[in-house]
Protein backbone atom coordinates (compact mmCIF):
# COMPACT_ATOMS: atom_id res chain seq x y z
CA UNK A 1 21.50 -5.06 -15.12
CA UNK A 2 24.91 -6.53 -16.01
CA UNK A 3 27.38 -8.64 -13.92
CA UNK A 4 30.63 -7.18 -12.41
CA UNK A 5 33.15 -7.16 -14.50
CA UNK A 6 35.20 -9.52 -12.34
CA UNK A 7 32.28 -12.14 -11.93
CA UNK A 8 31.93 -12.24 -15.97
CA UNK A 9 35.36 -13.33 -16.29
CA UNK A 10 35.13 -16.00 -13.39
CA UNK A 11 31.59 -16.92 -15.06
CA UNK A 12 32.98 -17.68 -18.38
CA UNK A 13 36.39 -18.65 -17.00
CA UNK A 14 34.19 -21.79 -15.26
CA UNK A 15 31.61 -22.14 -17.89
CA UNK A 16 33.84 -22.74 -20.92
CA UNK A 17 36.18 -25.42 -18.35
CA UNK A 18 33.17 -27.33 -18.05
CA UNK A 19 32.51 -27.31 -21.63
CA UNK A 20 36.06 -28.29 -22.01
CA UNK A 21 35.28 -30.81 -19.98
CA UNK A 22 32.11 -31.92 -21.11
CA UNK A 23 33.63 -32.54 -24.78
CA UNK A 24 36.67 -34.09 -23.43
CA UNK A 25 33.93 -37.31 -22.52
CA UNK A 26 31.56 -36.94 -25.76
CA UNK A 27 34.21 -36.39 -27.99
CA UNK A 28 32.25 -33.42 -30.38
CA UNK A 29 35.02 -30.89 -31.26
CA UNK A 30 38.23 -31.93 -32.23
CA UNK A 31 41.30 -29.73 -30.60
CA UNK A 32 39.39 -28.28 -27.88
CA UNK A 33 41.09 -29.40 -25.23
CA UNK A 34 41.49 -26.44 -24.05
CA UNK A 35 39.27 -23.32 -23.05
CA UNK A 36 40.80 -20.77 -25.88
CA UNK A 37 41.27 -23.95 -28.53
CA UNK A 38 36.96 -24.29 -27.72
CA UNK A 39 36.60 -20.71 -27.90
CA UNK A 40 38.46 -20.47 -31.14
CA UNK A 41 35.31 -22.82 -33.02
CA UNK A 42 32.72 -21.43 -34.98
CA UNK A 43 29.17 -20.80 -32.57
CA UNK A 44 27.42 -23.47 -34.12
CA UNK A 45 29.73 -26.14 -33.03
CA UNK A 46 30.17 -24.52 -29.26
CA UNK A 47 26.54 -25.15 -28.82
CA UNK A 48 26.63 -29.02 -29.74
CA UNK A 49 28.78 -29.40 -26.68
CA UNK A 50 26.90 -27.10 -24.43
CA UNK A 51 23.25 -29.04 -25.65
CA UNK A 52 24.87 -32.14 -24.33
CA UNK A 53 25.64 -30.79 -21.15
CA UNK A 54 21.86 -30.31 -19.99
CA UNK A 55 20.97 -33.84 -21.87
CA UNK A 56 23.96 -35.48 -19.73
CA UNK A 57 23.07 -33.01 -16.70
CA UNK A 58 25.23 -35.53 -14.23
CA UNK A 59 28.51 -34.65 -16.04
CA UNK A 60 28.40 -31.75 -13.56
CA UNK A 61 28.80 -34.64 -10.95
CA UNK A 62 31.64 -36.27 -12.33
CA UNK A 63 33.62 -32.84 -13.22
CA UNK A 64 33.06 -31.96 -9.89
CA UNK A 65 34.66 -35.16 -8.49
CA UNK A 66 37.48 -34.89 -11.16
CA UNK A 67 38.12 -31.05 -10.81
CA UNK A 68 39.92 -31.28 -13.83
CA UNK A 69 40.92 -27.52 -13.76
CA UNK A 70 42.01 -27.27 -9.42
CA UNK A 71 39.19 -25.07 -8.80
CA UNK A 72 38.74 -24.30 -5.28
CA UNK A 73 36.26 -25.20 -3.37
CA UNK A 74 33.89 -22.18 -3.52
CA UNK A 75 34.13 -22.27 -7.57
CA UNK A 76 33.07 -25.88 -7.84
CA UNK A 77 29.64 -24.45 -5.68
CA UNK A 78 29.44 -22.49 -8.52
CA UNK A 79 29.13 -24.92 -11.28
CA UNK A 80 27.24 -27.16 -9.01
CA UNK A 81 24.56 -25.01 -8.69
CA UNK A 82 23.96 -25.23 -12.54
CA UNK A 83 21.94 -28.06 -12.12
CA UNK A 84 19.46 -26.54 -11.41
CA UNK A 85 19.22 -24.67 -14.55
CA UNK A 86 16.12 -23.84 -16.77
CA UNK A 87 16.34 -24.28 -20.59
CA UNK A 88 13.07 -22.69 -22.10
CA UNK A 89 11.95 -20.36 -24.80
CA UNK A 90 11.00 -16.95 -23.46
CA UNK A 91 9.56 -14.00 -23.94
CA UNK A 92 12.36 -11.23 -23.47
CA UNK A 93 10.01 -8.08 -21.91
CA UNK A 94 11.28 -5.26 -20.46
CA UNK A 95 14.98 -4.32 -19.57
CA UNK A 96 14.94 -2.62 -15.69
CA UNK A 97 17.61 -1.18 -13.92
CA UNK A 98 18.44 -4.21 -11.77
CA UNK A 99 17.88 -6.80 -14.53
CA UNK A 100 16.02 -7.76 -17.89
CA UNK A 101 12.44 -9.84 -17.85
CA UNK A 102 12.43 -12.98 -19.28
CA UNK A 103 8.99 -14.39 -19.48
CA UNK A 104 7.96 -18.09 -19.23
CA UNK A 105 4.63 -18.78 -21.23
CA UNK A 106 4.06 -21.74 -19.25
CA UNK A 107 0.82 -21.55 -17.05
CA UNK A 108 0.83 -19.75 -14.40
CA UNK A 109 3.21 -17.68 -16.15
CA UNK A 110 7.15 -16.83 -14.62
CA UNK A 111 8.84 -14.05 -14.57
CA UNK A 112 12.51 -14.03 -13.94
CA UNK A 113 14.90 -10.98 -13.90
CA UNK A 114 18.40 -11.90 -15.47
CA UNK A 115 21.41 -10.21 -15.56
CA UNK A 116 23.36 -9.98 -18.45
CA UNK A 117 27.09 -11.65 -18.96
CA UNK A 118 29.52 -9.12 -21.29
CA UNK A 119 27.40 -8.10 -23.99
CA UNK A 120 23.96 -6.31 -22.27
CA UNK A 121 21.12 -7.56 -23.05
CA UNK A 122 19.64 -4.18 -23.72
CA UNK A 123 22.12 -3.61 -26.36
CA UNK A 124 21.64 -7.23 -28.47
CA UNK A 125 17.94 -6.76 -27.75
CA UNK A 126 16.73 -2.73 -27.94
CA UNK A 127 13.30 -3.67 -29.38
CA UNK A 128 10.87 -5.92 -27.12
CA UNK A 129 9.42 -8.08 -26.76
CA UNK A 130 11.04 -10.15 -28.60
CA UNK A 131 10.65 -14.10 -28.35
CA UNK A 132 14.24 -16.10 -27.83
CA UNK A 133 15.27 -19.21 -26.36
CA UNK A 134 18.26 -19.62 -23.91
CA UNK A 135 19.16 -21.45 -20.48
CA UNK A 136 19.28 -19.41 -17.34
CA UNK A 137 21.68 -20.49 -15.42
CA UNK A 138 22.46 -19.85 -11.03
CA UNK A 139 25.48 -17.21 -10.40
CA UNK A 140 26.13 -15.89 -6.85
CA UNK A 141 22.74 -15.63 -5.75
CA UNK A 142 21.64 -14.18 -8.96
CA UNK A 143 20.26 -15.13 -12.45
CA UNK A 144 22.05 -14.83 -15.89
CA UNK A 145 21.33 -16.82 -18.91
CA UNK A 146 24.50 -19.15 -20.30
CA UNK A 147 25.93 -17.05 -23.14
CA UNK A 148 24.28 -18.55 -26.13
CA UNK A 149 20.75 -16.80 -26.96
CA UNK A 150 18.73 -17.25 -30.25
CA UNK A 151 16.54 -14.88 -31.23
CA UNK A 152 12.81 -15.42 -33.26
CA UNK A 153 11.68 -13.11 -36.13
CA UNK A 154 8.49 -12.94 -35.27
CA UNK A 155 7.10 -9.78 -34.37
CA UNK A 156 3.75 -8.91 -31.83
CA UNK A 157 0.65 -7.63 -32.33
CA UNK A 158 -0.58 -5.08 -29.55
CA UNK A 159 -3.17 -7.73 -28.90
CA UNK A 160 -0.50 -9.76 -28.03
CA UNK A 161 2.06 -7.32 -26.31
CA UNK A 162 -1.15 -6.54 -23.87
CA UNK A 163 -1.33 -9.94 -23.13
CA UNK A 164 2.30 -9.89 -22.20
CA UNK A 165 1.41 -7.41 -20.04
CA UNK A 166 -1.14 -8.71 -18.70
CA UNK A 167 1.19 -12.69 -18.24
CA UNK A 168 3.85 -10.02 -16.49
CA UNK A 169 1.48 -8.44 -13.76
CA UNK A 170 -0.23 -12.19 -13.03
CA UNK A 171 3.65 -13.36 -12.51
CA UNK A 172 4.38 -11.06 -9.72
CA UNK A 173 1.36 -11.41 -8.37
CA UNK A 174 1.92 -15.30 -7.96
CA UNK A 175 5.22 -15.60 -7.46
CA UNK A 176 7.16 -12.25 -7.82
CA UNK A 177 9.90 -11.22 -10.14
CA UNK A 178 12.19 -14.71 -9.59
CA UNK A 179 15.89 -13.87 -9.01
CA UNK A 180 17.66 -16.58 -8.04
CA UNK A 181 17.71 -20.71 -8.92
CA UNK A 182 16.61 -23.49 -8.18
CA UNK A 183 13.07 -21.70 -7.73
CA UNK A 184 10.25 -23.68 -5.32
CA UNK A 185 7.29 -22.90 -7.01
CA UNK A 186 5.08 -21.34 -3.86
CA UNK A 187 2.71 -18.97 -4.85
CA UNK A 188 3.11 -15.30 -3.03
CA UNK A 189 1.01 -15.05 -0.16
CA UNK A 190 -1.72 -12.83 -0.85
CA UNK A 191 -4.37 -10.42 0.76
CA UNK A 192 -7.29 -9.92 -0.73
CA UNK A 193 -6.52 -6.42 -0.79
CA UNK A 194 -3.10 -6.99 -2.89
CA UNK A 195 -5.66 -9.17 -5.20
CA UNK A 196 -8.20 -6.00 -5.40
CA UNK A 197 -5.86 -3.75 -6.16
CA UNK A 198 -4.44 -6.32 -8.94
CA UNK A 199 -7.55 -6.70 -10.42
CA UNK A 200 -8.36 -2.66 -10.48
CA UNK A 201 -5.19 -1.55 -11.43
CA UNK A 202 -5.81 -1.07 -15.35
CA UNK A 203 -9.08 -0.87 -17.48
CA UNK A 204 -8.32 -4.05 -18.77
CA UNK A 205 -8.34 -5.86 -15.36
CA UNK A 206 -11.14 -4.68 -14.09
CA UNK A 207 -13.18 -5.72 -17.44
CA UNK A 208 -11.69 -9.25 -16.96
CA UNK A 209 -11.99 -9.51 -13.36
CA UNK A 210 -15.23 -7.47 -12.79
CA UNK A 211 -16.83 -10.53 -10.88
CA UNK A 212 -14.30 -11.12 -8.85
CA UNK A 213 -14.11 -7.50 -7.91
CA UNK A 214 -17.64 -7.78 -6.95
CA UNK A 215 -16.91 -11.25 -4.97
CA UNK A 216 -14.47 -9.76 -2.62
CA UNK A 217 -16.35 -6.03 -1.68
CA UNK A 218 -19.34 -7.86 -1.30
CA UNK A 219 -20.10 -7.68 2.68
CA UNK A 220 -16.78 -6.15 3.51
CA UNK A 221 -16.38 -2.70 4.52
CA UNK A 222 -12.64 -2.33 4.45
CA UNK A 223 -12.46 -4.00 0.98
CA UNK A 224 -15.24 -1.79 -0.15
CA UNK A 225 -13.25 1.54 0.76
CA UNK A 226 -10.13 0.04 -0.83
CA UNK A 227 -12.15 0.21 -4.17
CA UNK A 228 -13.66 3.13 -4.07
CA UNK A 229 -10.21 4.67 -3.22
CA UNK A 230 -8.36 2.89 -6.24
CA UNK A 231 -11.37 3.66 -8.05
CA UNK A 232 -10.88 7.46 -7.35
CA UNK A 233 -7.68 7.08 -8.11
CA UNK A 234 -8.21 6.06 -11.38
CA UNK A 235 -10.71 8.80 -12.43
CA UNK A 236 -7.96 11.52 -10.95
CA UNK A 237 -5.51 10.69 -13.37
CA UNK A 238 -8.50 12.07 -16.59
CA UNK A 239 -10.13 14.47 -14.32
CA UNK A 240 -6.33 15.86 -13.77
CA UNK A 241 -5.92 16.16 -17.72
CA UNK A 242 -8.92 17.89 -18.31
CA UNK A 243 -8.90 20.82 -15.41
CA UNK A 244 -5.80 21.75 -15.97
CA UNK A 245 -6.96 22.19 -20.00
CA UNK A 246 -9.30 24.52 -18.83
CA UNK A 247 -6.50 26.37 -16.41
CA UNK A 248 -6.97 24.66 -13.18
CA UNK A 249 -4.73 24.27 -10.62
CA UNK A 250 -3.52 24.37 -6.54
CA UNK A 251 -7.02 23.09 -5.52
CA UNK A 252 -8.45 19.86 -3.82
CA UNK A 253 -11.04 17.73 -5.50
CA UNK A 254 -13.60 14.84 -3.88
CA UNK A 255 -14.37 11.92 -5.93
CA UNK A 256 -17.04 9.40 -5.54
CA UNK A 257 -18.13 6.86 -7.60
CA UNK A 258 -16.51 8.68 -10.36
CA UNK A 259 -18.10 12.04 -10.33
CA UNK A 260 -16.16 14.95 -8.43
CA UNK A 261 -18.76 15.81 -5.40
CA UNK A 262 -16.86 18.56 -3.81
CA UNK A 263 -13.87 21.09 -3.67
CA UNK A 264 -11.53 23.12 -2.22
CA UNK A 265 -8.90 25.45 -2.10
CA UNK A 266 -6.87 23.39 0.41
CA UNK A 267 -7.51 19.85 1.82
CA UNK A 268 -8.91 21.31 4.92
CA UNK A 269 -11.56 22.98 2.94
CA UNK A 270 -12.03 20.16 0.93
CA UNK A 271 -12.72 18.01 4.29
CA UNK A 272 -14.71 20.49 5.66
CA UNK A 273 -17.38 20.65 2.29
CA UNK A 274 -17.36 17.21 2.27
CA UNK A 275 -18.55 16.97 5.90
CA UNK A 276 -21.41 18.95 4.44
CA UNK A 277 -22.58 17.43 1.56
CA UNK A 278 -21.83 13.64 1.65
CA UNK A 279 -23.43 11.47 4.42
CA UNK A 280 -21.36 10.58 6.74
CA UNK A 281 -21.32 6.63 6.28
CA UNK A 282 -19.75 7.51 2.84
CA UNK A 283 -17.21 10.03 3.43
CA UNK A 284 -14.20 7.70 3.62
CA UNK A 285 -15.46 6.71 0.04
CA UNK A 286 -14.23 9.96 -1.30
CA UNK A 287 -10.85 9.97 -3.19
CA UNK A 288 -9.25 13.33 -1.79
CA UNK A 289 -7.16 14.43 -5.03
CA UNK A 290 -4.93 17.49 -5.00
CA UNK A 291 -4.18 18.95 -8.54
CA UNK A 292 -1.23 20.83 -8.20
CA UNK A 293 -0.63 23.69 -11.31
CA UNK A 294 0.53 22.89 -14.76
CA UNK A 295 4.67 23.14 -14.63
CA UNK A 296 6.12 26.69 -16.35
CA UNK A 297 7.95 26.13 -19.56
């Protein structure tokens, strides 16, 4: 979830030339015209000359014209892709393997996986959510946010963390996880099985979205099988806790409509009872589940 070590360095090797830069025409810092004389101030003051680069956005313009620094040509690409940056406050969610989630509350809710610069953003952030504001910022095809991020002491309810959860799984469904800038905001192009399945996959969801559940299966076989089969699915996962409590285990179960109708020592077995006991119009209802035996300790 963390940049090369080679593209941090050419990251904040062009970053902190354009604040250089940037402070060379507002005049903020005194002697810091240079990148280590910038560096060597306080935080506090760094960040007056990096606000007034996204309120005076076209400075990237003029340093590009300029090239102040004799940056080659694929470097100034770099920097000019930080126009399209996005300055927001987010909600910091979950740290992946490939990147961190940064939520954006706005509606419909973003979700954008950044990478993190030197310092990982699992480290400075181990407990999440958390609620910070910080500018993410184009980089080689990828996200990362621009060095400076503030954290808010506020902590979350589980109330709200579901609803986190919940803004996360709407996010991917409309857009997917966004990994690179400038983002076009086109919705994801979805079935109305990838919708079904969204709306079943949790308790929660299918509370929520019950009549919309009932608006799609209604008159359509193949949507109707794709319920009862995530439906199944979600009554295996209890029905898998409790028979192996009572010592169960290495045997094939038949769900429908939550109840298990039928059994068998092997899935051809299973198959075969079915064939016998449910009518035939509802057989590819049935959620075949194996449960395989508890693991030895």
């Amino acid at each position: 979830m963390r940049l090369s070590e080679e593209d941090v360095q050419l990251f904040y090797k062009l970053y902190s030339s354009l604040m250089v830069y940037i402070n060379s025409n507002k005049n903020i810092l005194k002697q810091a015209s240079t990148t280590d004389e910038l560096m060597s101030h306080p935080v506090e003051e760094r960040v007056k000359v990096r606000d007034q680069l996204y309120q005076h956005i076209e400075l990237i313009d003029s340093f590009l014209e300029d090239n102040p620094f004799s940056f080659s040509n694929a470097d100034l690409e770099i920097i000019q892709t930080w126009k399209y940056f996005t300055r927001d406050r987010f909600y910091l969610f979950r740290h992946l393997k490939k990147y961190s989630i940064f939520i954006n509350p706005s509606s419909p809710a973003k979700a954008y996986g950044v990478l993190s610069l030197s310092d990982s953003l699992k480290d400075l952030f181990p407990y999440l959510p958390v609620m910070v504001e910080t500018v993410l910022l184009p980089f080689k095809g990828q996200i990362v946010y621009d060095g400076y991020v503030g954290a808010y002491n506020v902590s979350f309810g589980g109330g709200i963390r579901n609803g986190f959860k919940d803004s996360y799984d709407k996010a991917k469904a409309t857009y997917g996880v966004i990994t690179s800038l400038p983002f076009e905001p086109k919705s994801k192009e979805q079935t109305d099985e990838d919708k079904l399945k969204f709306y079943l996959k949790n308790e929660r969801n299918r509370d929520y979205y019950w009549e919309e559940i009932q608006d799609l299966i209604h008159g359509n076989h193949e949507l109707t099988v794709v319920f009862h089969q995530e439906m199944g699915k979600s009554y295996a996962r209890s029905y898998g806790r409790r028979l192996r409590e009572i010592g169960l285990g290495n045997a094939w179960f038949g769900i429908l409509e939550g109840l298990i109708v039928a059994s068998g020592k092997n899935k051809a077995d299973l198959e075969q009872n079915l064939k016998a006991i449910v009518p035939s119009f509802m057989q590819e209802f049935v959620y075949l589940y194996r449960l395989k035996s508890k693991a030895k300790k």
